[in-house]
C-alpha atoms as a PDB file:
ATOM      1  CA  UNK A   1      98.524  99.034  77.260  1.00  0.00           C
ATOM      2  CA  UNK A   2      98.805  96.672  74.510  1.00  0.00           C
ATOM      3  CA  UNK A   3      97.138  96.322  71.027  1.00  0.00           C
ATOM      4  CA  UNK A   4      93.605  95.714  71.694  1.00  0.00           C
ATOM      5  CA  UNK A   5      92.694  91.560  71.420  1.00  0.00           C
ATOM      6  CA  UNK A   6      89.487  91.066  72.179  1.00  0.00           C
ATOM      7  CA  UNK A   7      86.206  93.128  70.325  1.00  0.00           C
ATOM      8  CA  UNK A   8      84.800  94.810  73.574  1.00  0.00           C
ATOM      9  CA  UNK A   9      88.486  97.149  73.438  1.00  0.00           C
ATOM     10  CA  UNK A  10      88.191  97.055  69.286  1.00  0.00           C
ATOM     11  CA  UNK A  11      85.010  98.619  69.784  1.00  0.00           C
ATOM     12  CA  UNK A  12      85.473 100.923  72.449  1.00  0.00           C
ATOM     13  CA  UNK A  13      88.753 102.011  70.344  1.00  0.00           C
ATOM     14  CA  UNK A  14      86.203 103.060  67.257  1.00  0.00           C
ATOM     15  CA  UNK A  15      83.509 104.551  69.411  1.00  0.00           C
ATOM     16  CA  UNK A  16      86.327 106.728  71.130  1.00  0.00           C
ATOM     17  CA  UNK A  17      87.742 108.136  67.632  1.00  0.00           C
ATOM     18  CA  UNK A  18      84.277 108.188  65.951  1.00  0.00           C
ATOM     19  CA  UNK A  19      82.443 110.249  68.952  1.00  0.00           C
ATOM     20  CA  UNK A  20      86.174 112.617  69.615  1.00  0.00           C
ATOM     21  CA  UNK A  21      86.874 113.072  66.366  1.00  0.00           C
ATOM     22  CA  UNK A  22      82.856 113.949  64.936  1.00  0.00           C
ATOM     23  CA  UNK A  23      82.778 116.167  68.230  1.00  0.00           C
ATOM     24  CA  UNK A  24      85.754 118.189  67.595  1.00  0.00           C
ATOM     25  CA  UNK A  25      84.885 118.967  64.416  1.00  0.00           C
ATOM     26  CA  UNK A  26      81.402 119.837  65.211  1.00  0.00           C
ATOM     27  CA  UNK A  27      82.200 122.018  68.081  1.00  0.00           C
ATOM     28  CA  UNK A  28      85.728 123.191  67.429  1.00  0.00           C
ATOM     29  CA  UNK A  29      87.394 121.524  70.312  1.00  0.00           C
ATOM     30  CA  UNK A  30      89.653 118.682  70.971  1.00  0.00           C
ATOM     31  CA  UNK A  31      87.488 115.774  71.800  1.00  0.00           C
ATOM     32  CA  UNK A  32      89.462 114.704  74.929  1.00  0.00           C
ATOM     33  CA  UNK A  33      86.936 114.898  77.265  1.00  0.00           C
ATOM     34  CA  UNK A  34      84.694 112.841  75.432  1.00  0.00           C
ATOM     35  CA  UNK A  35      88.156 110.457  74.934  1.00  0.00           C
ATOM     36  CA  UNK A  36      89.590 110.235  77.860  1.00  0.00           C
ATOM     37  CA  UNK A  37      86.741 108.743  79.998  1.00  0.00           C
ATOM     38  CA  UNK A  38      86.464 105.842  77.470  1.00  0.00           C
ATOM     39  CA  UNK A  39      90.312 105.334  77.508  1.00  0.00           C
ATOM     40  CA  UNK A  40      90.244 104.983  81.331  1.00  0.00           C
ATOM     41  CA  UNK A  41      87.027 103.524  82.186  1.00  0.00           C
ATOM     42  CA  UNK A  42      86.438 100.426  79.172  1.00  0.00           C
ATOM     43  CA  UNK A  43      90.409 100.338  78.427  1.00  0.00           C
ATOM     44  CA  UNK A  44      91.837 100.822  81.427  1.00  0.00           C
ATOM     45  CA  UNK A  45      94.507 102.950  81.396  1.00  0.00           C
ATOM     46  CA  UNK A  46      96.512 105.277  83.603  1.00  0.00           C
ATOM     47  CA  UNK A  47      95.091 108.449  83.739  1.00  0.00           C
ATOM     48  CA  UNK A  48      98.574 110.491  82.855  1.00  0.00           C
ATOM     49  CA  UNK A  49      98.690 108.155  80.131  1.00  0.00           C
ATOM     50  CA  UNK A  50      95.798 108.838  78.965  1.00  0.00           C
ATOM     51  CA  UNK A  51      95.962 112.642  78.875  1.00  0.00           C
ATOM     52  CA  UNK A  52      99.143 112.504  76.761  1.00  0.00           C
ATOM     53  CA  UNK A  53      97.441 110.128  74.734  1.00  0.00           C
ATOM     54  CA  UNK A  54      94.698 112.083  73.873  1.00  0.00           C
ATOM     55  CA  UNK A  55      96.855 114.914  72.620  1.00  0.00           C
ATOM     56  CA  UNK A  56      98.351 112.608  70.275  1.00  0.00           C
ATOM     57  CA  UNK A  57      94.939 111.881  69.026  1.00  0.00           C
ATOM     58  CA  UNK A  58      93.566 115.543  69.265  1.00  0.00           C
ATOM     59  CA  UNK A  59      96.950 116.565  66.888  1.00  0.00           C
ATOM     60  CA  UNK A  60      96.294 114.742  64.083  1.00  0.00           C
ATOM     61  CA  UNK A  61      92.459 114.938  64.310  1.00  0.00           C
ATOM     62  CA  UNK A  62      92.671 118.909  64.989  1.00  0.00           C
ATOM     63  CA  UNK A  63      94.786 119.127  61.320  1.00  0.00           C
ATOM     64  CA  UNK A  64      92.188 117.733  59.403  1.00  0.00           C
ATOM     65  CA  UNK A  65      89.127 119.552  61.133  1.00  0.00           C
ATOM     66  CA  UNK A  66      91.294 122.890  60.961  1.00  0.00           C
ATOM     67  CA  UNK A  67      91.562 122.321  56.941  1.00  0.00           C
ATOM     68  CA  UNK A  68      88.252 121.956  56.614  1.00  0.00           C
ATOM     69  CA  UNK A  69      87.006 125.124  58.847  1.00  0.00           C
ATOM     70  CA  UNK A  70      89.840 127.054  56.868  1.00  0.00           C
ATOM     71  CA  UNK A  71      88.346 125.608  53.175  1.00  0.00           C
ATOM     72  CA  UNK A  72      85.208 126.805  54.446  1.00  0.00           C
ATOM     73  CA  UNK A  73      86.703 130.092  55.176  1.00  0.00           C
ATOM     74  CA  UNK A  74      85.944 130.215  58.860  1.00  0.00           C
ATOM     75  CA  UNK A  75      89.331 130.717  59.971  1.00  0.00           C
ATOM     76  CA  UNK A  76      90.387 134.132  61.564  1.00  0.00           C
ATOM     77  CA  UNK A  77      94.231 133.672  60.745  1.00  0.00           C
ATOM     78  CA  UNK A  78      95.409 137.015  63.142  1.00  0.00           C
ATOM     79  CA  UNK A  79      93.644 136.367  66.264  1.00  0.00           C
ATOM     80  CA  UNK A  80      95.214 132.538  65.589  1.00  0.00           C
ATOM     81  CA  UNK A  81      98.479 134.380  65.290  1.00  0.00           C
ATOM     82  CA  UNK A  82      97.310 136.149  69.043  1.00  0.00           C
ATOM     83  CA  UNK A  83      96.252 133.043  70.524  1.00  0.00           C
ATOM     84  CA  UNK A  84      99.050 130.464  69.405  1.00  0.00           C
ATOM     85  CA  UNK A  85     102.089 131.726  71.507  1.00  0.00           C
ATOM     86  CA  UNK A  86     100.411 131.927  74.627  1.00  0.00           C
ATOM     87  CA  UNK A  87      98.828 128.236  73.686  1.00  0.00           C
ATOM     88  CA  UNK A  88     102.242 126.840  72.940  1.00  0.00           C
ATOM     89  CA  UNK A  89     103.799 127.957  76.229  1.00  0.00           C
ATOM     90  CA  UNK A  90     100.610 127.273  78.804  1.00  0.00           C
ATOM     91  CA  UNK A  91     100.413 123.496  76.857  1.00  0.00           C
ATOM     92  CA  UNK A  92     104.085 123.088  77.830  1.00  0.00           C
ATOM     93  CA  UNK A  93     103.710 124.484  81.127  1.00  0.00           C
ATOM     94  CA  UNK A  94     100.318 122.135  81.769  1.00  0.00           C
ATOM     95  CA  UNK A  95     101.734 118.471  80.738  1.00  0.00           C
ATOM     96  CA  UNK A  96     104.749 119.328  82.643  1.00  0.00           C
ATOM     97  CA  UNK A  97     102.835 120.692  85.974  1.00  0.00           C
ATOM     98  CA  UNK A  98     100.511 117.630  85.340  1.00  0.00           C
ATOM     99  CA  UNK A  99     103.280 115.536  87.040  1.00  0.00           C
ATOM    100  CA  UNK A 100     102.761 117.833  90.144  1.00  0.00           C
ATOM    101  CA  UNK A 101      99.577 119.596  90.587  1.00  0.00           C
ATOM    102  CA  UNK A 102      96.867 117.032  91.902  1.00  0.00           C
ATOM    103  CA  UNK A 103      95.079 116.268  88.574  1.00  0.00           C
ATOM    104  CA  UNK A 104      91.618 115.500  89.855  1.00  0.00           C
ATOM    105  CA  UNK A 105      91.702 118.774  91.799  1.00  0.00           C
ATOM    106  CA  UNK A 106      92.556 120.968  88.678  1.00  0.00           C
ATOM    107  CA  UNK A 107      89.550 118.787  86.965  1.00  0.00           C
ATOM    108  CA  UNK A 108      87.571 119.941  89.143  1.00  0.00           C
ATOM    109  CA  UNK A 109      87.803 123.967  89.040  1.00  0.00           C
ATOM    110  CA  UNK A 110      88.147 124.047  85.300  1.00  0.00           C
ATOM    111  CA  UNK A 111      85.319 121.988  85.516  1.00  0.00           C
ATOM    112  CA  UNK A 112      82.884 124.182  87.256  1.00  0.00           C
ATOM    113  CA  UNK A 113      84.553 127.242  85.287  1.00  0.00           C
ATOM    114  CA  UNK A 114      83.456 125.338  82.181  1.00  0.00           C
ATOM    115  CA  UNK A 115      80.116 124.946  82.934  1.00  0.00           C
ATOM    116  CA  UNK A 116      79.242 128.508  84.249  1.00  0.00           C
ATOM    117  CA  UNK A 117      80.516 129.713  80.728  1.00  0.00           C
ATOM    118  CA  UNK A 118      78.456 127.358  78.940  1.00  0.00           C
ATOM    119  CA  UNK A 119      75.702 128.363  80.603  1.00  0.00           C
ATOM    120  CA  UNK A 120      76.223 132.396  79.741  1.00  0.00           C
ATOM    121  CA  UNK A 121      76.529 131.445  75.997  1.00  0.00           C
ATOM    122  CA  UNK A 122      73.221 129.508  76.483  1.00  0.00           C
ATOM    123  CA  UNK A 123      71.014 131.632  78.408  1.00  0.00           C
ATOM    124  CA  UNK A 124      71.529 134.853  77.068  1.00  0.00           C
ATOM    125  CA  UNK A 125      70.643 134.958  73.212  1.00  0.00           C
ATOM    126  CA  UNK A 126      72.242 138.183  71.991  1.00  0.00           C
ATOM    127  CA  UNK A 127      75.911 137.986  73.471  1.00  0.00           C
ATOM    128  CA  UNK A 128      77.450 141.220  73.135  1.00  0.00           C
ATOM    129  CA  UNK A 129      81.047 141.285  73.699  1.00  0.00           C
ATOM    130  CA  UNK A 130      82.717 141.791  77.152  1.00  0.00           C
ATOM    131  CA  UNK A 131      85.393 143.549  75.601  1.00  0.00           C
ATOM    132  CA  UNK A 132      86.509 146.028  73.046  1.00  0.00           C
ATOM    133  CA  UNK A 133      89.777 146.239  72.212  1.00  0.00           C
ATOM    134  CA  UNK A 134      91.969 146.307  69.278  1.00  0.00           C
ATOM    135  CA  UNK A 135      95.684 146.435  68.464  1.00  0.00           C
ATOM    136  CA  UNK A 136      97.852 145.676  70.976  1.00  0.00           C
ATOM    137  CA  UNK A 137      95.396 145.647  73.470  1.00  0.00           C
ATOM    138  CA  UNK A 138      93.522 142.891  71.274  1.00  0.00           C
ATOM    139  CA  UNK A 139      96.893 140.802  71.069  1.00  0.00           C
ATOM    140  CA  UNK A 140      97.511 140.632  74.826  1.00  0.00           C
ATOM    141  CA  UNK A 141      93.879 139.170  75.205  1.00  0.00           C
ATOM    142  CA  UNK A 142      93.995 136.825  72.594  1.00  0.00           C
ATOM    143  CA  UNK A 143      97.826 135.888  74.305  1.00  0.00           C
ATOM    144  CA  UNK A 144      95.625 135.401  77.583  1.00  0.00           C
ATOM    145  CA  UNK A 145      92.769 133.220  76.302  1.00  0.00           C
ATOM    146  CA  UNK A 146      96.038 131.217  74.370  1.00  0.00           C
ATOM    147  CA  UNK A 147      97.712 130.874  77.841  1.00  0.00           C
ATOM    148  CA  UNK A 148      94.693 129.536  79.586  1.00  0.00           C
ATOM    149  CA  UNK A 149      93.441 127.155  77.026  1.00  0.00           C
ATOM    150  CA  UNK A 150      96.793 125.942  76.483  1.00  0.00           C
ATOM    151  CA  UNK A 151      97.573 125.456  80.610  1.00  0.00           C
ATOM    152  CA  UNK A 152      94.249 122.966  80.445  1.00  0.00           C
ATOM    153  CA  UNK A 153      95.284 121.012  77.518  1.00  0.00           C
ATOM    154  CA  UNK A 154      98.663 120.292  78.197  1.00  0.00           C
ATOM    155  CA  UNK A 155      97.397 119.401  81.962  1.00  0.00           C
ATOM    156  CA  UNK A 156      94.000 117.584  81.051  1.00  0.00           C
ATOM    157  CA  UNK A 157      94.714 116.562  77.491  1.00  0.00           C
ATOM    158  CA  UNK A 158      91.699 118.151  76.145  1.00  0.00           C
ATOM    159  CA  UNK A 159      91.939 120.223  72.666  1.00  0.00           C
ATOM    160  CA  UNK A 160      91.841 123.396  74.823  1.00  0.00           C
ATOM    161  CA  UNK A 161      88.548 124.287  73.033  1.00  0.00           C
ATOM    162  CA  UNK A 162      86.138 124.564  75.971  1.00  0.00           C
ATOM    163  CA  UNK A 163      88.256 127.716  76.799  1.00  0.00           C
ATOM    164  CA  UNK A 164      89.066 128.988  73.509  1.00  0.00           C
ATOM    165  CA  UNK A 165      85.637 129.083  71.580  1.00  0.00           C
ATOM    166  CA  UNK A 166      83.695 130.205  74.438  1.00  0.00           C
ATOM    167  CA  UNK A 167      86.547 132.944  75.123  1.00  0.00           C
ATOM    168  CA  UNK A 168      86.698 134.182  71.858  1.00  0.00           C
ATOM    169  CA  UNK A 169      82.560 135.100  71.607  1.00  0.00           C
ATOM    170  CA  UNK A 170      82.092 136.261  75.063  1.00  0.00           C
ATOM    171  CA  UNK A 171      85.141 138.329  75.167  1.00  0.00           C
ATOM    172  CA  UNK A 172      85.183 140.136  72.008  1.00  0.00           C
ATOM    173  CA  UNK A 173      82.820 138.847  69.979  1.00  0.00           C
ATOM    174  CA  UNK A 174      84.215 136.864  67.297  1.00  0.00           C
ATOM    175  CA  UNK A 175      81.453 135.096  65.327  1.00  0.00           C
ATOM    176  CA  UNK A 176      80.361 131.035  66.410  1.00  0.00           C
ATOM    177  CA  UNK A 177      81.728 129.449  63.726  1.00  0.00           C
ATOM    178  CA  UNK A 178      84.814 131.626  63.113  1.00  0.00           C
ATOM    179  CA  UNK A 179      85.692 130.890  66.998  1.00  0.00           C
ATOM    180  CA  UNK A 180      85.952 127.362  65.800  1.00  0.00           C
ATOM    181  CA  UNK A 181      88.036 127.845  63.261  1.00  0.00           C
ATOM    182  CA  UNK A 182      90.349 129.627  65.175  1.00  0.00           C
ATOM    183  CA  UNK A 183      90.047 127.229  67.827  1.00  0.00           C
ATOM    184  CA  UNK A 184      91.194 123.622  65.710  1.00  0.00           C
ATOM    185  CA  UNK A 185      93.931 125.865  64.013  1.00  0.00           C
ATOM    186  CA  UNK A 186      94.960 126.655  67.491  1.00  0.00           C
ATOM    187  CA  UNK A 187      94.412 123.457  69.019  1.00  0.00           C
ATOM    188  CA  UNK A 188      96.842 121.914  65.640  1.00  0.00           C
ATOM    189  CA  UNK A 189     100.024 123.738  67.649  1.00  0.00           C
ATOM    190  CA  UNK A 190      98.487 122.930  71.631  1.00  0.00           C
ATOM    191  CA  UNK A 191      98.142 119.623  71.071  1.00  0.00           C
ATOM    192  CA  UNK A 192     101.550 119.302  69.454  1.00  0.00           C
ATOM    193  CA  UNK A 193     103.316 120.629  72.379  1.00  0.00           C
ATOM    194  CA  UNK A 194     101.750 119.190  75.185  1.00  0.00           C
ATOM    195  CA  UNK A 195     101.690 115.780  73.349  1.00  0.00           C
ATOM    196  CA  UNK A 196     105.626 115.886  72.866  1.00  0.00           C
ATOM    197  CA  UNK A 197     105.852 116.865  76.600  1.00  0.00           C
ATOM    198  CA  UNK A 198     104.120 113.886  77.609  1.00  0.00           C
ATOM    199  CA  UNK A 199     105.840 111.722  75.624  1.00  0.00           C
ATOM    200  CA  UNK A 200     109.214 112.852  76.956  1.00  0.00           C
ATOM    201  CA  UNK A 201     107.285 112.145  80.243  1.00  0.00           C
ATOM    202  CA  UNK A 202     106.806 108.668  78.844  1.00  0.00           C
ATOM    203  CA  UNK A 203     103.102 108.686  79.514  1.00  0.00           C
ATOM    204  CA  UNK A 204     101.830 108.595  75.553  1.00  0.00           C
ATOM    205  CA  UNK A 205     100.099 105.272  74.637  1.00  0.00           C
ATOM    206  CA  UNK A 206     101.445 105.054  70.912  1.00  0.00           C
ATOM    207  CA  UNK A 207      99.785 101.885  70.018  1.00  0.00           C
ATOM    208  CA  UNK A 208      96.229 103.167  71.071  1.00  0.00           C
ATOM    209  CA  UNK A 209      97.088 106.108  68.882  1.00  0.00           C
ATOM    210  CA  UNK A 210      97.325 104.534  66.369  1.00  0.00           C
ATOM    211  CA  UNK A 211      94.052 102.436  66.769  1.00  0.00           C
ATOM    212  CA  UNK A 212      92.313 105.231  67.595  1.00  0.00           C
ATOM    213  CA  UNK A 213      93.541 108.107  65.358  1.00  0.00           C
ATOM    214  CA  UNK A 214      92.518 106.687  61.824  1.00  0.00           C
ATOM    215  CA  UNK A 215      88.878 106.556  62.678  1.00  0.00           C
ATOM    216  CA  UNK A 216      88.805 109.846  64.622  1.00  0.00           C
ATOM    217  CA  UNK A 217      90.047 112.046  60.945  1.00  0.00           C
ATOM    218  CA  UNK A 218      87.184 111.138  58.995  1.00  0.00           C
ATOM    219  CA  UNK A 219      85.414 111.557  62.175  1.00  0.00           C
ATOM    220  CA  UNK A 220      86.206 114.985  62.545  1.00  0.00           C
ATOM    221  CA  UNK A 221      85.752 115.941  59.238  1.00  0.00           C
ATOM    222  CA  UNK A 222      82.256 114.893  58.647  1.00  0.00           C
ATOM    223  CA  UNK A 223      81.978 116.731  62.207  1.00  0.00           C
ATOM    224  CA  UNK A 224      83.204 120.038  60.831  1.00  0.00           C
ATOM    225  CA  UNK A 225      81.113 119.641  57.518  1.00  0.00           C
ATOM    226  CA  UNK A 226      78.188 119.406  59.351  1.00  0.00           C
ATOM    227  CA  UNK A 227      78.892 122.705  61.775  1.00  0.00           C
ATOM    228  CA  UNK A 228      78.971 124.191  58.350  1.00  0.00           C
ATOM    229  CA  UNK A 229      75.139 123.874  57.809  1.00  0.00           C
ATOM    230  CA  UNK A 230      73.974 125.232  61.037  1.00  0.00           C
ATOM    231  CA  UNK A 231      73.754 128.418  62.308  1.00  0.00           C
ATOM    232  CA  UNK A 232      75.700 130.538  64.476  1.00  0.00           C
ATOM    233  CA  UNK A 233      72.634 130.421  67.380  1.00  0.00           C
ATOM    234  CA  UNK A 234      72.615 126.751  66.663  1.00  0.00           C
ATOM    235  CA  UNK A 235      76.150 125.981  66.759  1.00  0.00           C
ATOM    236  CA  UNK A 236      76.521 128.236  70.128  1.00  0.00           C
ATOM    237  CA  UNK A 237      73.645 126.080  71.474  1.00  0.00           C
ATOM    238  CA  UNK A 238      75.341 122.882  70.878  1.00  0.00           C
ATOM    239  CA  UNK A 239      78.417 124.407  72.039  1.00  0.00           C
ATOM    240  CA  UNK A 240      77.072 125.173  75.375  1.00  0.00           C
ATOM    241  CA  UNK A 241      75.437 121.935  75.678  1.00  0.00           C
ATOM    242  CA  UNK A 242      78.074 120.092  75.173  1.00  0.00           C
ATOM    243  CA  UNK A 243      80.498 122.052  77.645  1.00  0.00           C
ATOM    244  CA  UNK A 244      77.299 121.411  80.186  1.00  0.00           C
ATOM    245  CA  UNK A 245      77.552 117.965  80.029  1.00  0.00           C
ATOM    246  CA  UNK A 246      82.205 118.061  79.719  1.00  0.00           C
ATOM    247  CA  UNK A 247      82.092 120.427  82.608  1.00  0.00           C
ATOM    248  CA  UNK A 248      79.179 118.630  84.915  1.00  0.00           C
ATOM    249  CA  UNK A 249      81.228 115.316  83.633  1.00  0.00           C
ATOM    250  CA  UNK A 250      84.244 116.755  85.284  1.00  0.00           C
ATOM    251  CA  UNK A 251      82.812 117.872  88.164  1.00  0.00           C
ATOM    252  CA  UNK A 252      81.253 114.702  89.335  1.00  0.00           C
ATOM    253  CA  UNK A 253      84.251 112.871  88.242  1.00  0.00           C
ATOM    254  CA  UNK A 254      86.943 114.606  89.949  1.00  0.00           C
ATOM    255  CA  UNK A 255      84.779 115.284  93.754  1.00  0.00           C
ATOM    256  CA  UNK A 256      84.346 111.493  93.214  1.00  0.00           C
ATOM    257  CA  UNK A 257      87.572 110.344  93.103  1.00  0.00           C
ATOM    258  CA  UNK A 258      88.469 113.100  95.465  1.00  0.00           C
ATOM    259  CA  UNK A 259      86.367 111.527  98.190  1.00  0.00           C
ATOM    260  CA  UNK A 260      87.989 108.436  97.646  1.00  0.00           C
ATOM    261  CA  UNK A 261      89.708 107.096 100.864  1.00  0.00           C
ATOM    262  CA  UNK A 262      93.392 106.634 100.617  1.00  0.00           C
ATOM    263  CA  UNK A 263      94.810 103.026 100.175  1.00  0.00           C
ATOM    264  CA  UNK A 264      96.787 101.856 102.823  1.00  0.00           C
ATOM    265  CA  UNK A 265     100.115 100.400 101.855  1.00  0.00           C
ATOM    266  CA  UNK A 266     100.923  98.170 104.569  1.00  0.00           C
ATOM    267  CA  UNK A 267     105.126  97.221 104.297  1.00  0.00           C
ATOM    268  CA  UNK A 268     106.981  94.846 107.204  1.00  0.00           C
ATOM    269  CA  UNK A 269     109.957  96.969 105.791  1.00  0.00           C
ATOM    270  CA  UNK A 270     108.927 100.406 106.483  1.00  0.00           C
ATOM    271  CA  UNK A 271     105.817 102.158 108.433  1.00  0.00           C
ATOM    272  CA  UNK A 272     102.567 102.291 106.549  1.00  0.00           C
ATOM    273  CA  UNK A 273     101.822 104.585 103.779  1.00  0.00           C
ATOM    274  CA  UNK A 274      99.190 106.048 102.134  1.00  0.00           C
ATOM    275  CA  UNK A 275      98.789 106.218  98.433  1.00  0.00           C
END
C-alpha cells in the first residue's frame, strides 16, 4: 500500500491511531483489533500485512502508554519480569506460524475464548483469584499467561492484552489497573518481536506506520490518563466490554470468511485450482 492520496484513507489513517491508540491506553491492550479491521476493510490491505503492521503500531504506542501506567505507579515490575520471556518466545513463534496455521480459523477460537473471559470478569463482581501461588510456582504461571498472550499477538497482531489483563485478575488476582500496567510493559517487548518477525516475513506496511503511529501516541496517552481516574470495578467493566465486542468481532468475522466459497482458478496450462 502506498501513502494515502485521497482524504477518505487520510481519515481512516487518524481514526485508526486515534481509536487504537486511546483504547490501548484505556484498557491496557494493544489496540489491534480495533486496527486491523480499519486497515483491511477502508484501506484495503492484505490481511498478513496488516497483522505485522499493527505490531509496528502497537510497539511504539505500547512505550508511551507503559510510561505513563509506570509514572502512575501501576506497574508490577516482577510479574512483568514472569510474563516477558514466555511473551517474547510465543510472539516469535505466532508471526512465524501465521504463515501456516489458517489465520481466520485461529481468529476464531481465540475469539470465542475471549469473549467467555470477558464475560466472567463482567458477571461476577467480587473475582477472587483462581489461583494461589507464589515463588516459583507464581513464575511458571506468569511464563504461561506470557506464552499465550504472546502466541496471539505475534499470530493476530493484537497487543496480546485481551489475554494478559484478563489472565492476570482471574488467575491470581492482581489488581485492574496494575494488570494494565503490566500488560503495555509487556506488550512494549511482544510487539517488538513479532513485529521484527513479520517484517523479515516482508508483510509490515512501513509507510502506513508511519501515518498511523504519530496520532496513535498521544492517543494512547490521554487513554491511559483517563484509566487513571476510574475505578478498578469500572475499569474491569470496560475491560470486559470491550473484549465482548473484540471477541464477538472476531467471531463473526472469521465463521464469515470461513464460509466463504473457494475461488476457482481456472488455467489452460494446468487443471483448476482452488484458492
Amino acid at each position: 500500500m502506498s501513502v494515502p492520496s485521497n482524504s477518505t484513507a487520510r481519515t481512516t489513517m487518524i481514526a485508526t491511531g486515534t481509536v487504537g491508540g486511546f483504547f490501548s491506553g484505556l484498557v491496557g491492550g494493544g489496540g489491534g483489533a480495533v486496527m486491523i479491521p480499519l486497515m483491511t476493510g477502508v484501506l484495503k490491505m492484505r490481511q498478513h500485512t496488516a497483522h505485522g503492521t499493527s505490531l509496528v503500531i502497537i510497539f511504539v504506542t505500547a512505550v508511551a502508554t507503559a510510561t505513563t501506567y509506570a509514572l502512575n505507579g501501576d506497574v508490577d515490575w516482577p510479574l512483568v519480569a514472569m510474563l516477558l520471556g514466555g511473551s517474547t518466545i510465543g510472539a516469535v513463534l505466532g508471526a512465524r506460524a501465521a504463515r501456516n496455521v489458517p489465520a481466520m480459523r485461529l481468529r476464531q477460537f481465540l475469539g470465542v475464548f475471549i469473549t467467555l473471559v470477558a464475560l466472567r470478569l463482567l458477571l461476577f463482581r467480587d473475582v477472587d483469584p483462581l489461583l494461589s501461588v507464589s515463588g516459583v510456582a507464581e513464575a511458571a504461571v506468569g511464563a504461561a499467561i506470557g506464552l499465550a498472550g504472546g502466541l496471539s499477538a505475534g499470530a493476530l497482531g493484537v497487543g496480546g492484552g485481551a489475554i494478559f489483563v484478563p489472565a492476570l485478575v482471574l488467575l491470581i488476582g492482581t489488581p485492574q489497573h496494575e494488570a494494565q500496567g503490566i500488560s503495555l510493559c509487556v506488550i512494549v517487548f511482544t510487539a517488538a518481536a513479532g513485529a521484527l518477525t513479520h517484517r523479515r516475513q516482508g508483510t509490515v506496511d512501513t509507510r502506513a506506520a508511519r501515518w498511523i503511529a504519530p496520532v496513535s501516541v498521544p492517543a494512547g496517552v490521554f487513554g491511559a490518563l483517563a484509566a487513571a481516574q476510574v475505578s478498578d470495578r469500572g475499569l474491569r467493566v470496560i475491560v470486559s466490554t470491550v473484549l465482548i465486542g473484540i471477541g464477538t468481532q472476531m467471531v463473526w468475522t472469521a465463521t464469515r470468511t470461513l464460509r466463504r466459497p473457494p475461488v476457482v482458478v481456472h488455467d489452460s496450462h494446468a487443471a483448476v485450482t482452488t484458492v
